[in-house]
Protein backbone atom coordinates (compact mmCIF):
# COMPACT_ATOMS: atom_id res chain seq x y z
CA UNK A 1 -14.93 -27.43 7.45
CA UNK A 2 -17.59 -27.44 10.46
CA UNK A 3 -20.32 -28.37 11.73
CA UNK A 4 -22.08 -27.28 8.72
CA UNK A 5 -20.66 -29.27 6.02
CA UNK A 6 -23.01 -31.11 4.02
CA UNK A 7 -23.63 -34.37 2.69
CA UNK A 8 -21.13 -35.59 0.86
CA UNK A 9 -18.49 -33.08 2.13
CA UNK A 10 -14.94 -34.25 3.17
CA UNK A 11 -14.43 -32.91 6.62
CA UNK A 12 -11.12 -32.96 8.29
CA UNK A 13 -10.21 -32.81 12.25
CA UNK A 14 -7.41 -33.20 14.38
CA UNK A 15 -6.92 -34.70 17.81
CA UNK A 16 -3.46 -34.63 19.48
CA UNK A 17 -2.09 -37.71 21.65
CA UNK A 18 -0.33 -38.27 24.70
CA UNK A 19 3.19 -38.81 24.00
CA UNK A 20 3.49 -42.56 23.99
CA UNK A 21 -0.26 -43.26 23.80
CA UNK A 22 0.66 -43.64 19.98
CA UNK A 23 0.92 -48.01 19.88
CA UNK A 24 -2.10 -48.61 22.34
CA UNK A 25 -4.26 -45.78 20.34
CA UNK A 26 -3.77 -48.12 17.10
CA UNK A 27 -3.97 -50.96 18.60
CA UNK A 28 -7.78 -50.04 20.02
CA UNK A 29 -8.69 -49.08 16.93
CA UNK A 30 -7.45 -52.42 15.08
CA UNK A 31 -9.86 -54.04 17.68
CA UNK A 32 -12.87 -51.41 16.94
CA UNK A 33 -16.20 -52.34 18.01
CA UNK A 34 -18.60 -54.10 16.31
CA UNK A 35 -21.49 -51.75 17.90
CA UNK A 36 -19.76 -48.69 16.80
CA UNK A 37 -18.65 -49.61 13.55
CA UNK A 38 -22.69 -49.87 13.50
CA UNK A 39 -22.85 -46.63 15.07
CA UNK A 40 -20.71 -45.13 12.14
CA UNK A 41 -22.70 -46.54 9.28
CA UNK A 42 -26.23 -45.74 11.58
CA UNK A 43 -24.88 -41.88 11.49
CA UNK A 44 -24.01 -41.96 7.66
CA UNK A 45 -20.32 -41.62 8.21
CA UNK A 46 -18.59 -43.29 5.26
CA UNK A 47 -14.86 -43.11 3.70
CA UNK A 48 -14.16 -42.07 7.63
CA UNK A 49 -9.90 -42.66 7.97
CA UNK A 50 -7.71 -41.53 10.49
CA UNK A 51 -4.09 -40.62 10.20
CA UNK A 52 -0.88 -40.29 12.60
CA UNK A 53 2.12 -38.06 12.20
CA UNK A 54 3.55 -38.94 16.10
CA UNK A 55 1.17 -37.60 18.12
CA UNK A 56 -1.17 -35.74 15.50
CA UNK A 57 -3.96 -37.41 14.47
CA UNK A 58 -5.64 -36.84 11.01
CA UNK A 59 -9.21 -37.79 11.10
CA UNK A 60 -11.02 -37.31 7.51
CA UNK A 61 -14.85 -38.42 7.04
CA UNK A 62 -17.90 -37.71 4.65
CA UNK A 63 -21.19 -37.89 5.79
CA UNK A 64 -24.56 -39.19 3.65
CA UNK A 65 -26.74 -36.65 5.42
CA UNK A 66 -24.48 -33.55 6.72
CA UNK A 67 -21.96 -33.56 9.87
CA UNK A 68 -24.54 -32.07 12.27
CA UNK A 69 -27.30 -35.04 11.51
CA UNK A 70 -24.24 -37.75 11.86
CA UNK A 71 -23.02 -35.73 15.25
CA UNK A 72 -26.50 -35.49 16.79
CA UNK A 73 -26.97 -39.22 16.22
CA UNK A 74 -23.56 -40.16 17.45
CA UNK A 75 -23.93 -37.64 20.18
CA UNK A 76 -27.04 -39.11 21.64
CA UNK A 77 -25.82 -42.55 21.66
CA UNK A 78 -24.31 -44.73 24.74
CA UNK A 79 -22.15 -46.52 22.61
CA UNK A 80 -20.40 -43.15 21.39
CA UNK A 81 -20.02 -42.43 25.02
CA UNK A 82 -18.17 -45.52 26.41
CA UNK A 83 -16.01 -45.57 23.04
CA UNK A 84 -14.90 -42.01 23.78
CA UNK A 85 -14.65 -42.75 27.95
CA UNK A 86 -12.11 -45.57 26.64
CA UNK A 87 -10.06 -43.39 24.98
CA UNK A 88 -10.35 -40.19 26.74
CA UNK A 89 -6.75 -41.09 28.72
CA UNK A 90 -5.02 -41.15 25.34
CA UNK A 91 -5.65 -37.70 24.44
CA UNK A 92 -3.92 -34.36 24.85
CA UNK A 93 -6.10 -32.33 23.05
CA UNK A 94 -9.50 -32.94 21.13
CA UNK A 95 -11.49 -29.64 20.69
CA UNK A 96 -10.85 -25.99 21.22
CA UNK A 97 -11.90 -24.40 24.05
CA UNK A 98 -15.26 -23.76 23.12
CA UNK A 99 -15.45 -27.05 22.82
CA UNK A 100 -15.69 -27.49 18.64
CA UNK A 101 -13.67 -30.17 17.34
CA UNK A 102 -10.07 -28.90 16.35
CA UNK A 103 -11.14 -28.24 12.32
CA UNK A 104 -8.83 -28.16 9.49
CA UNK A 105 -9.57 -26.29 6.46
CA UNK A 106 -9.00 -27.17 3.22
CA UNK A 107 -6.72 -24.85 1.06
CA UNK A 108 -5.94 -26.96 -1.92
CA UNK A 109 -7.25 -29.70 -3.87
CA UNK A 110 -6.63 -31.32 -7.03
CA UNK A 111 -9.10 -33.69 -8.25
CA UNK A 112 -7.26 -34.99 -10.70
CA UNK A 113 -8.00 -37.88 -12.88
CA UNK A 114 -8.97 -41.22 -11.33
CA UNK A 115 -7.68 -44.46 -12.90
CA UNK A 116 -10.14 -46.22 -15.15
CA UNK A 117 -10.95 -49.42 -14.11
């Protein structure tokens, strides 16, 4: 996945924590902000969920209109920017250094069967 995955694509990142920022990372996020939860749905990110294996952290997301329209709108907002200054201390390692997001690509899926409902 990248930059160019379109809407409706899962996309799939990683970010790597501090050792012992684990607690206070989920804790910030239990308290998320209203104005960036608005953010989120503003930028078309939906089905966005975050995992934690110690210090890894899974981040999966689709987007309604393509990753590069919901990071341009994200990227140009305030609201993205204090939300990422409050975390930035809780971080190891969040992009490559080129500066991409740390990408993980998909090499297996099996759609199986959903239940019926």
């Amino acid at each position: 996945m990248s930059a160019s995955a379109g809407p409706g694509e899962q996309i799939c990142h990683l970010y790597r924590l501090r050792p012992g920022a684990e607690a206070e990372y989920e804790r910030r996020h239990t308290e998320i902000w209203p104005e960036m939860s608005a953010l989120l749905d503003e930028a078309g990110i939906y089905e966005y969920a975050i995992y934690r294996r110690e210090q890894l952290l899974i981040c999966v997301l689709r987007t309604r209109w393509g990753f590069a329209h919901a990071a341009a709108v994200t990227g140009a907002s305030d609201v993205q920017d204090r939300w990422t200054a409050s975390l930035a201390d809780l971080f190891a390692e969040i992009a490559d250094t080129d500066g991409e997001p740390l990408w993980a690509h998909r090499v297996f899926h099996h759609a199986g069967h959903p239940p019926v409902r």
